[in-house]
Protein backbone atom coordinates (compact mmCIF):
# COMPACT_ATOMS: atom_id res chain seq x y z
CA UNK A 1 77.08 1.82 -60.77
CA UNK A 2 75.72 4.56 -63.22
CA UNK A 3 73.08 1.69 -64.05
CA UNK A 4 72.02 0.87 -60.58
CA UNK A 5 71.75 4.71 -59.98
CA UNK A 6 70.11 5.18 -63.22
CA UNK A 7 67.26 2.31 -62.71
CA UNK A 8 66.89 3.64 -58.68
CA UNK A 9 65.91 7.09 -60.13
CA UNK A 10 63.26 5.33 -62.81
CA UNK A 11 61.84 3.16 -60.01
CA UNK A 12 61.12 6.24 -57.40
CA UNK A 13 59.23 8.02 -60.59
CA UNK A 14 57.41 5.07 -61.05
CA UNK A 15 56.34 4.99 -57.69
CA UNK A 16 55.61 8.55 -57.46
CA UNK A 17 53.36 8.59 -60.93
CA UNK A 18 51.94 5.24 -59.54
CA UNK A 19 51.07 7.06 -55.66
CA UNK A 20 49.43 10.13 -56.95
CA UNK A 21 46.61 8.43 -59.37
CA UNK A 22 43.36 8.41 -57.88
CA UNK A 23 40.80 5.89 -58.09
CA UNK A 24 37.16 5.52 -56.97
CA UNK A 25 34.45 2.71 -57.55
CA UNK A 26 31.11 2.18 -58.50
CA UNK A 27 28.33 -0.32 -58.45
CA UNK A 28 26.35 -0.38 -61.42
CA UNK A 29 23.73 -2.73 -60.81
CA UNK A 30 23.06 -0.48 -57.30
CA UNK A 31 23.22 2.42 -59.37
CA UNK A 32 20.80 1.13 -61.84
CA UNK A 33 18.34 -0.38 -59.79
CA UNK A 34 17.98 2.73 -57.65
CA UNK A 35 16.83 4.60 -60.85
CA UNK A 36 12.80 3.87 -61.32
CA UNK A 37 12.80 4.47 -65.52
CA UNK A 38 15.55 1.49 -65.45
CA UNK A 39 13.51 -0.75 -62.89
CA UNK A 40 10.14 0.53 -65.65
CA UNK A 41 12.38 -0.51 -68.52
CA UNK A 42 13.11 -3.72 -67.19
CA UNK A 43 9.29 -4.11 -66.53
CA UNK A 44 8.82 -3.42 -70.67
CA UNK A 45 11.47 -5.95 -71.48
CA UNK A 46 9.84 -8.56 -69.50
CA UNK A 47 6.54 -8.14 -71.05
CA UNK A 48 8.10 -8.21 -74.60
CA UNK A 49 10.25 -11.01 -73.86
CA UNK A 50 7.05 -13.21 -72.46
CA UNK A 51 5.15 -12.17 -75.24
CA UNK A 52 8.01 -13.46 -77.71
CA UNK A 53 8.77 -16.22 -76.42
CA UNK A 54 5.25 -17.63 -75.79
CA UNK A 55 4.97 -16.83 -79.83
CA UNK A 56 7.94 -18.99 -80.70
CA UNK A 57 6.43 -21.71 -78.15
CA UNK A 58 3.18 -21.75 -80.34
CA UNK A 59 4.94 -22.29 -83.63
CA UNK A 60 7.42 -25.20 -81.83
CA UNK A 61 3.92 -26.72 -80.38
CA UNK A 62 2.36 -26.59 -83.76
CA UNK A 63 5.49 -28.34 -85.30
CA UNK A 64 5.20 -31.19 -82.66
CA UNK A 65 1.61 -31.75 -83.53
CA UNK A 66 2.32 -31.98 -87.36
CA UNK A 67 5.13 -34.54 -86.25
CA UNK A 68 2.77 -36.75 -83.71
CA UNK A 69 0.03 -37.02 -86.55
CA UNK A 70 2.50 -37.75 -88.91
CA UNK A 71 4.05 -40.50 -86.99
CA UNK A 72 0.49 -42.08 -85.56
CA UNK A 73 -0.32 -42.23 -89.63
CA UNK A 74 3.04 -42.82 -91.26
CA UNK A 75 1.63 -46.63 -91.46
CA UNK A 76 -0.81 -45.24 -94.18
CA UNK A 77 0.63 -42.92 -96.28
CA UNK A 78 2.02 -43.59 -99.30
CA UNK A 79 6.10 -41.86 -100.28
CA UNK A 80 4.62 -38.88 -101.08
CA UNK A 81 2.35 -37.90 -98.50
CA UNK A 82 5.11 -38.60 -96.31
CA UNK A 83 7.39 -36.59 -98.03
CA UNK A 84 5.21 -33.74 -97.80
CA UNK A 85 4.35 -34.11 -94.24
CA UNK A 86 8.15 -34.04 -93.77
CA UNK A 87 8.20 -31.09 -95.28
CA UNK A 88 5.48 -29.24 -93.76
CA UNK A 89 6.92 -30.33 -90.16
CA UNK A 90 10.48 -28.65 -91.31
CA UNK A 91 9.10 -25.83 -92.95
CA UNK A 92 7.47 -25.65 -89.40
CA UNK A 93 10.42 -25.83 -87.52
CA UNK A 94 12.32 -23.52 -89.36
CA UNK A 95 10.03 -21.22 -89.22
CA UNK A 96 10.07 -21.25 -84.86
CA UNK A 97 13.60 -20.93 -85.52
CA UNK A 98 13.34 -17.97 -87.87
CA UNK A 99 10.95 -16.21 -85.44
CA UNK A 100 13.52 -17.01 -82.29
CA UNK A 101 16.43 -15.84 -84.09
CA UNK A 102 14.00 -12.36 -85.58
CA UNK A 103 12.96 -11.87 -81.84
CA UNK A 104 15.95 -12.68 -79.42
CA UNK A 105 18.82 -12.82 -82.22
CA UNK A 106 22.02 -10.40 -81.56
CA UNK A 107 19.61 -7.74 -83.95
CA UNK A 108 16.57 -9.35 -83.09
CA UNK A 109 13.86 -7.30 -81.12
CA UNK A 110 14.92 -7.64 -77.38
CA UNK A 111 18.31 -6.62 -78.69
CA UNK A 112 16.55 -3.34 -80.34
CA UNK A 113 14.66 -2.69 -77.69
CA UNK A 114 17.17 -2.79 -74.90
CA UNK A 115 19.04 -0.46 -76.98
CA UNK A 116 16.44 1.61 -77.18
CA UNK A 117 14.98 2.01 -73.36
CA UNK A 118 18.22 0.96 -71.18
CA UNK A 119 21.11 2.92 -73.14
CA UNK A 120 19.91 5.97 -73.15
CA UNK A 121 19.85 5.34 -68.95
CA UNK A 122 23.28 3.69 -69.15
CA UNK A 123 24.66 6.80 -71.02
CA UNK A 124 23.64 9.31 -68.46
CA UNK A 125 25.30 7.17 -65.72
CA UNK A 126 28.31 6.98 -68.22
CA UNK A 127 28.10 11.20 -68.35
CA UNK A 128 27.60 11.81 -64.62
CA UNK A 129 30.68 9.35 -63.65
CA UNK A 130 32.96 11.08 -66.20
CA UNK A 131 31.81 14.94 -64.96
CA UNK A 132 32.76 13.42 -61.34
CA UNK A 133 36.17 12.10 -62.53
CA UNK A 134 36.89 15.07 -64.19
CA UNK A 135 36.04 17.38 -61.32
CA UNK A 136 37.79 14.96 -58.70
CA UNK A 137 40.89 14.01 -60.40
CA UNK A 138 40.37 10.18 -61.08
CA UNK A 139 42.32 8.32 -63.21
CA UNK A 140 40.40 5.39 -63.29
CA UNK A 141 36.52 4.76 -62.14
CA UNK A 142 36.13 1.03 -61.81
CA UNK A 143 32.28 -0.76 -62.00
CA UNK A 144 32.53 -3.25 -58.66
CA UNK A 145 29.38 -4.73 -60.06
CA UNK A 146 31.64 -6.36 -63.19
CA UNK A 147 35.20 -6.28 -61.63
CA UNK A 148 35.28 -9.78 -60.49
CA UNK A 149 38.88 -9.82 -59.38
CA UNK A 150 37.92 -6.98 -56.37
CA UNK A 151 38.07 -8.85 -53.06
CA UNK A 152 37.87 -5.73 -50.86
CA UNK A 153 37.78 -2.23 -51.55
CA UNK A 154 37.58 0.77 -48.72
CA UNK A 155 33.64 2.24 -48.89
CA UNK A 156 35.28 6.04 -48.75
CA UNK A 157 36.12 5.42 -52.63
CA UNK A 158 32.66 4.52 -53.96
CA UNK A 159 31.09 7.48 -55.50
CA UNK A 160 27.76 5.51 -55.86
CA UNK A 161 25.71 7.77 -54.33
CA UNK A 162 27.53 10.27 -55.87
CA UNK A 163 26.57 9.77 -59.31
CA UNK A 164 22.97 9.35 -57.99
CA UNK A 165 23.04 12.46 -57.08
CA UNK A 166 24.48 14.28 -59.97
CA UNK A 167 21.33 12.36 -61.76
CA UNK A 168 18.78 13.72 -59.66
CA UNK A 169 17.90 10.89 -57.72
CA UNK A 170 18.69 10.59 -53.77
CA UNK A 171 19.29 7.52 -51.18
């Protein structure tokens, strides 16, 4: 009985502590792209990321050509030229990889400089939705943009716009 009583009073805290938690929503990517240094940012990435890659497709172009001459005169060459053909088509090769993994590795380039132009953006979003939290009370500020498991959520607790605002920027 004492039990039963006991567990009755734990569950009504529970539910109390559980009620009086406030949460609120945002959406990132609608956050983000209604912020023009993030859409210029983007722009910059592009343009580096084209440049890159049509680099690495110029070395893996030159390493197919040194492999199509060496196959229309592998009939001709002796061991050792074909050795070092072989050799000069991986050397080739390796370096396209080297220069895909120095320009879009995890510490490549792109990785640097998406660092360097979209976190400083990301980390003023980050600021603004804590100062709102903090001055509203919520417990827990959820990104509907990543949260894949939100079906529906009421539009009254998405402080989009709000953080927008605290930025500077109106909708």
């Amino acid at each position: 009985m004492k039990k039963t009583i006991l567990l009755m009073l734990l569950f009504v805290a529970c539910a109390f502590t559980a009620s009086a938690q406030k949460f609120a929503l945002i959406d990132m990517e609608y956050i983000l792209n209604s912020i023009p240094a993030y859409e210029q940012a983007n722009n910059q990435l592009n343009q580096a990321s084209q440049q890159y890659q049509s680099e690495v497709e110029a070395k893996a172009k030159e390493a197919e050509a040194l492999y199509k001459d060496y196959q229309k005169a592998s009939a001709s060459l002796t061991a050792a030229q074909k050795t070092q053909r072989e050799e000069a088509i991986v050397a080739k090769e390796r370096e396209a990889a080297e220069l895909r993994k120095k320009y879009f590795g995890p510490d490549g380039e792109m990785a640097k400089k998406q660092e360097a132009l979209v976190a400083p953006i990301q980390d003023k979003i980050y600021q603004a939705v804590k100062q709102i939290a903090e001055q509203k009370g919520y417990a827990v500020v959820v990104d509907r943009a990543s949260a894949q498991s939100i079906i529906f959520a009421t539009p009254s607790i998405d402080i989009s716009n709000e953080v927008l605002s605290k930025l500077g920027y109106s909708n």
